[in-house]
Protein backbone atom coordinates (compact mmCIF):
# COMPACT_ATOMS: atom_id res chain seq x y z
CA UNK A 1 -33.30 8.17 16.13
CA UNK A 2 -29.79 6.71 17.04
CA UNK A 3 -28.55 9.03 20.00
CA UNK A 4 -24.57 9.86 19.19
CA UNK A 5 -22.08 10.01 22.39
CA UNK A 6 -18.78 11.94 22.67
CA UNK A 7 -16.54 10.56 24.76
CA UNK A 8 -14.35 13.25 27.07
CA UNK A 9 -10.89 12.91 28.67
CA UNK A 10 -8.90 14.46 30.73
CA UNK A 11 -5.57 15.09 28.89
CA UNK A 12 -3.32 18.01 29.73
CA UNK A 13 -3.13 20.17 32.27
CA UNK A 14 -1.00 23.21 32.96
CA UNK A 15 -0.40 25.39 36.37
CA UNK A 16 -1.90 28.67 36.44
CA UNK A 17 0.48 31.05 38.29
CA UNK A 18 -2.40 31.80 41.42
CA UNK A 19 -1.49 27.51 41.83
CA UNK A 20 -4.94 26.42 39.97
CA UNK A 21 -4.36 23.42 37.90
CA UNK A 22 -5.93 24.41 34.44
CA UNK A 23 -7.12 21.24 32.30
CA UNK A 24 -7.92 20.54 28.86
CA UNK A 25 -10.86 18.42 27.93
CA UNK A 26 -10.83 16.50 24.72
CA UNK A 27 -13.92 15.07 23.12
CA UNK A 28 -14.56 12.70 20.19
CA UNK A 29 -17.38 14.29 17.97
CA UNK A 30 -17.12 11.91 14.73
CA UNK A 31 -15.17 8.83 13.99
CA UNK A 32 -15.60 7.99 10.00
CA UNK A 33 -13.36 6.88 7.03
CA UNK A 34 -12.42 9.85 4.88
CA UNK A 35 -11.08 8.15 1.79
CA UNK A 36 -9.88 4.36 0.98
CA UNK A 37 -8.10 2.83 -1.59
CA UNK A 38 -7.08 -1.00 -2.11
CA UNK A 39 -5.25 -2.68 -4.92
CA UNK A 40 -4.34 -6.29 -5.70
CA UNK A 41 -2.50 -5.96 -8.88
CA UNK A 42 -0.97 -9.25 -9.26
CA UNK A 43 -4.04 -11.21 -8.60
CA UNK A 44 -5.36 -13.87 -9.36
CA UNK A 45 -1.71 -15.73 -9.87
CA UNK A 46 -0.32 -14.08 -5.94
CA UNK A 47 -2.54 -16.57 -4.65
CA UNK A 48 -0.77 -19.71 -6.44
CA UNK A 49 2.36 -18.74 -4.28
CA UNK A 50 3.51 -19.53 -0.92
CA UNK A 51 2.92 -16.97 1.03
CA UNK A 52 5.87 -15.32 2.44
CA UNK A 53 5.22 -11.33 2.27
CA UNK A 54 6.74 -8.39 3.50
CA UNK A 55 4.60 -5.64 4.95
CA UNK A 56 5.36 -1.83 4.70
CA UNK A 57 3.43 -0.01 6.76
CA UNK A 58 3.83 4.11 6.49
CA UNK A 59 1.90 6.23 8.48
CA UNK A 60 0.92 9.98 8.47
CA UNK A 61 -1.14 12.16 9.80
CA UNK A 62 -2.79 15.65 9.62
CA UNK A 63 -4.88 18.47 11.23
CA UNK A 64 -7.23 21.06 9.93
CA UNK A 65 -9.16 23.63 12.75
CA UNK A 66 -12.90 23.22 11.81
CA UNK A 67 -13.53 26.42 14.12
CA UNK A 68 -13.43 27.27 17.96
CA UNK A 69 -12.12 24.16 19.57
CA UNK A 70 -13.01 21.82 16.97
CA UNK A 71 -10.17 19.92 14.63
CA UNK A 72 -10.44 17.38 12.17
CA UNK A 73 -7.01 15.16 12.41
CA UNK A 74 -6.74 12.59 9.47
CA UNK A 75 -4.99 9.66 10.16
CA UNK A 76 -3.27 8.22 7.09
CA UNK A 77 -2.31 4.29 7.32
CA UNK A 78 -0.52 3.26 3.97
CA UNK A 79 -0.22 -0.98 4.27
CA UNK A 80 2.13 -2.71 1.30
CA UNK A 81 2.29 -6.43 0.90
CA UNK A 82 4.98 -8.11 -1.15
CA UNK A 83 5.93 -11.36 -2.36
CA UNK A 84 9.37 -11.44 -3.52
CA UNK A 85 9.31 -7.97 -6.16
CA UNK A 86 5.31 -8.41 -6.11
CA UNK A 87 3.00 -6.00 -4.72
CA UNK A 88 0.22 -8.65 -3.09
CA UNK A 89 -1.88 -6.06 -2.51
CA UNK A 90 -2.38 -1.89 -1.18
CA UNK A 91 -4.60 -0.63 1.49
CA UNK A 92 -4.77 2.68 2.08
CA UNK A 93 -7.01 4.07 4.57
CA UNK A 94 -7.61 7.87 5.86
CA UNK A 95 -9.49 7.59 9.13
CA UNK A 96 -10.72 10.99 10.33
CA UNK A 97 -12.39 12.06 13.36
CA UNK A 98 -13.42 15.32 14.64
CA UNK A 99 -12.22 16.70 18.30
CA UNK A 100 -13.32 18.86 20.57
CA UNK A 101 -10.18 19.91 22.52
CA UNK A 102 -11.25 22.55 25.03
CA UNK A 103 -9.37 24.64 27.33
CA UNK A 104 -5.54 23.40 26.23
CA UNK A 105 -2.76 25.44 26.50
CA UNK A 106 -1.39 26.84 23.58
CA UNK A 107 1.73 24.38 23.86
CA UNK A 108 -0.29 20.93 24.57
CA UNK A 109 -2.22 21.66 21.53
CA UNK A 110 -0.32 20.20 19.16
CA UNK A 111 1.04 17.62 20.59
CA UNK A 112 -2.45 16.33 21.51
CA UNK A 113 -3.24 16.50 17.91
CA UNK A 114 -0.25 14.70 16.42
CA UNK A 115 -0.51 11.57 19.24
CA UNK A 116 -3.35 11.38 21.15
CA UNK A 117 -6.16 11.77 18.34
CA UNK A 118 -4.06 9.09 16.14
CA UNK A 119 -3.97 6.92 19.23
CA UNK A 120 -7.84 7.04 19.00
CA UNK A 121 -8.07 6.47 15.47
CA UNK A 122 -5.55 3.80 15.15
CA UNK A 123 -7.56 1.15 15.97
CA UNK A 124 -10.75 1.86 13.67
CA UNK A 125 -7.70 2.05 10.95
CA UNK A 126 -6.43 -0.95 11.83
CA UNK A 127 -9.72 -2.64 11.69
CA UNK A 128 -10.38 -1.41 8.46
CA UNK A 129 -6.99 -2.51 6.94
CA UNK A 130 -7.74 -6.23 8.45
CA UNK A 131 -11.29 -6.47 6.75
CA UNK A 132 -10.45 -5.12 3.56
CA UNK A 133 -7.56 -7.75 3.37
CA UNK A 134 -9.49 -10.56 4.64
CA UNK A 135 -12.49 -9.36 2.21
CA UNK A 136 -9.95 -9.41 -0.65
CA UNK A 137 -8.87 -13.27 -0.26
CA UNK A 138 -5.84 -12.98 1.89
CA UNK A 139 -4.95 -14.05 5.20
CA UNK A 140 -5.70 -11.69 8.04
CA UNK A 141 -3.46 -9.02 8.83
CA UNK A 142 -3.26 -7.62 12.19
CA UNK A 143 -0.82 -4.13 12.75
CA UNK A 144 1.12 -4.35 15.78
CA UNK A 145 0.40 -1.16 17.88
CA UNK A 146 2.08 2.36 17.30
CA UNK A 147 3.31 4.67 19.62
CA UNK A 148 2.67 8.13 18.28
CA UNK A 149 4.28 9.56 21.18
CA UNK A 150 7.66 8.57 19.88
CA UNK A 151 6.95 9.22 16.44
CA UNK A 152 6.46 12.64 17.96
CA UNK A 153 9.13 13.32 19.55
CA UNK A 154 11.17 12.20 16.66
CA UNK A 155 9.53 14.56 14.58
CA UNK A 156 10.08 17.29 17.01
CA UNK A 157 13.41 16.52 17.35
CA UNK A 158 14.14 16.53 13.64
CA UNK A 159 12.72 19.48 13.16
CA UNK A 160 15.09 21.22 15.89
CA UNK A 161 18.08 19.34 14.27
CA UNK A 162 17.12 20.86 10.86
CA UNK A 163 16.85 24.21 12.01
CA UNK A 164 19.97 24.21 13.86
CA UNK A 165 21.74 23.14 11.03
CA UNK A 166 20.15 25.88 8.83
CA UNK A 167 21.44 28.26 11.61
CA UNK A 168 24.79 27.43 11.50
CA UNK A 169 24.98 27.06 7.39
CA UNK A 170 26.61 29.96 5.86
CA UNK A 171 24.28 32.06 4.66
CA UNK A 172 24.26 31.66 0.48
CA UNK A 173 24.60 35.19 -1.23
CA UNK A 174 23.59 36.05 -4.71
CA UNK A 175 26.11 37.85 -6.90
């Protein structure tokens, strides 16, 4: 029988008032594809063409708590190719994975979730969007890295830009 490892790391840590340095411990528990979808729709004549495409590349992600310290996060990678007006082709992949983030604070939490957990699934993703293409008759396509700590911040940042604008709106009243 196949023995299964989690990896742990070291991620956050916060300061207890006594001084102690409190750390949270993050461990992978399952690394798997959720869902996947690919479509070529202009095949077989897309591959009489030059090739010259465009890639679109949209990502999302999401989080569900599975119980105690244990969170799914879902990873969505959305890859478009076009030629000219043509969709080549469209991968979509969901890589999961299920995390055991122990002893965070309440305020690392989430941004754990939202960058380092994608960070880890990124590459399986990745991976997954290069075979299926290369399976599928086209050349290789290799994502450049993300950096889902900026993504986050952005995120955070238009959040707090949205609600200050909702708090200085005039308020709409009904008549």
């Amino acid at each position: 029988m196949a023995e299964e490892k989690s990896t742990t790391a070291n991620t956050a840590s916060d300061h207890k008032p006594d001084g102690k340095t409190r750390t949270g411990h993050l461990s992978i528990q399952k690394v798997y594809v959720k869902d996947l979808s690919y479509e070529a729709p202009n095949t077989p004549h897309i591959f009489m063409e030059e090739w010259k495409p465009t890639v679109d590349l949209q990502l999302a992600n999401s989080t569900a708590p599975l119980g105690g310290d244990i969170h799914e996060v879902v990873l969505t990678v959305t890859v478009t190719v076009r030629f000219d007006e043509k969709v080549a082709y469209l991968i979509e992949v969901k890589q999961a994975g299920i995390f055991n983030l122990a002893g965070f604070p309440e305020q690392h939490l989430a941004p754990v979730l939202a960058t380092v957990c994608p960070n880890i699934l990124f590459p399986f993703a990745r991976e997954v969007v290069s075979d299926i293409a290369t399976k599928a008759g086209f050349p290789q396509l290799l994502l450049a890295p993300v950096n889902f700590e900026a993504l986050y911040a952005q995120e955070v940042m238009r959040q707090r830009n949205a609600a200050a604008e909702g708090a200085t709106a005039p308020a709409a009243t009904a008549h």
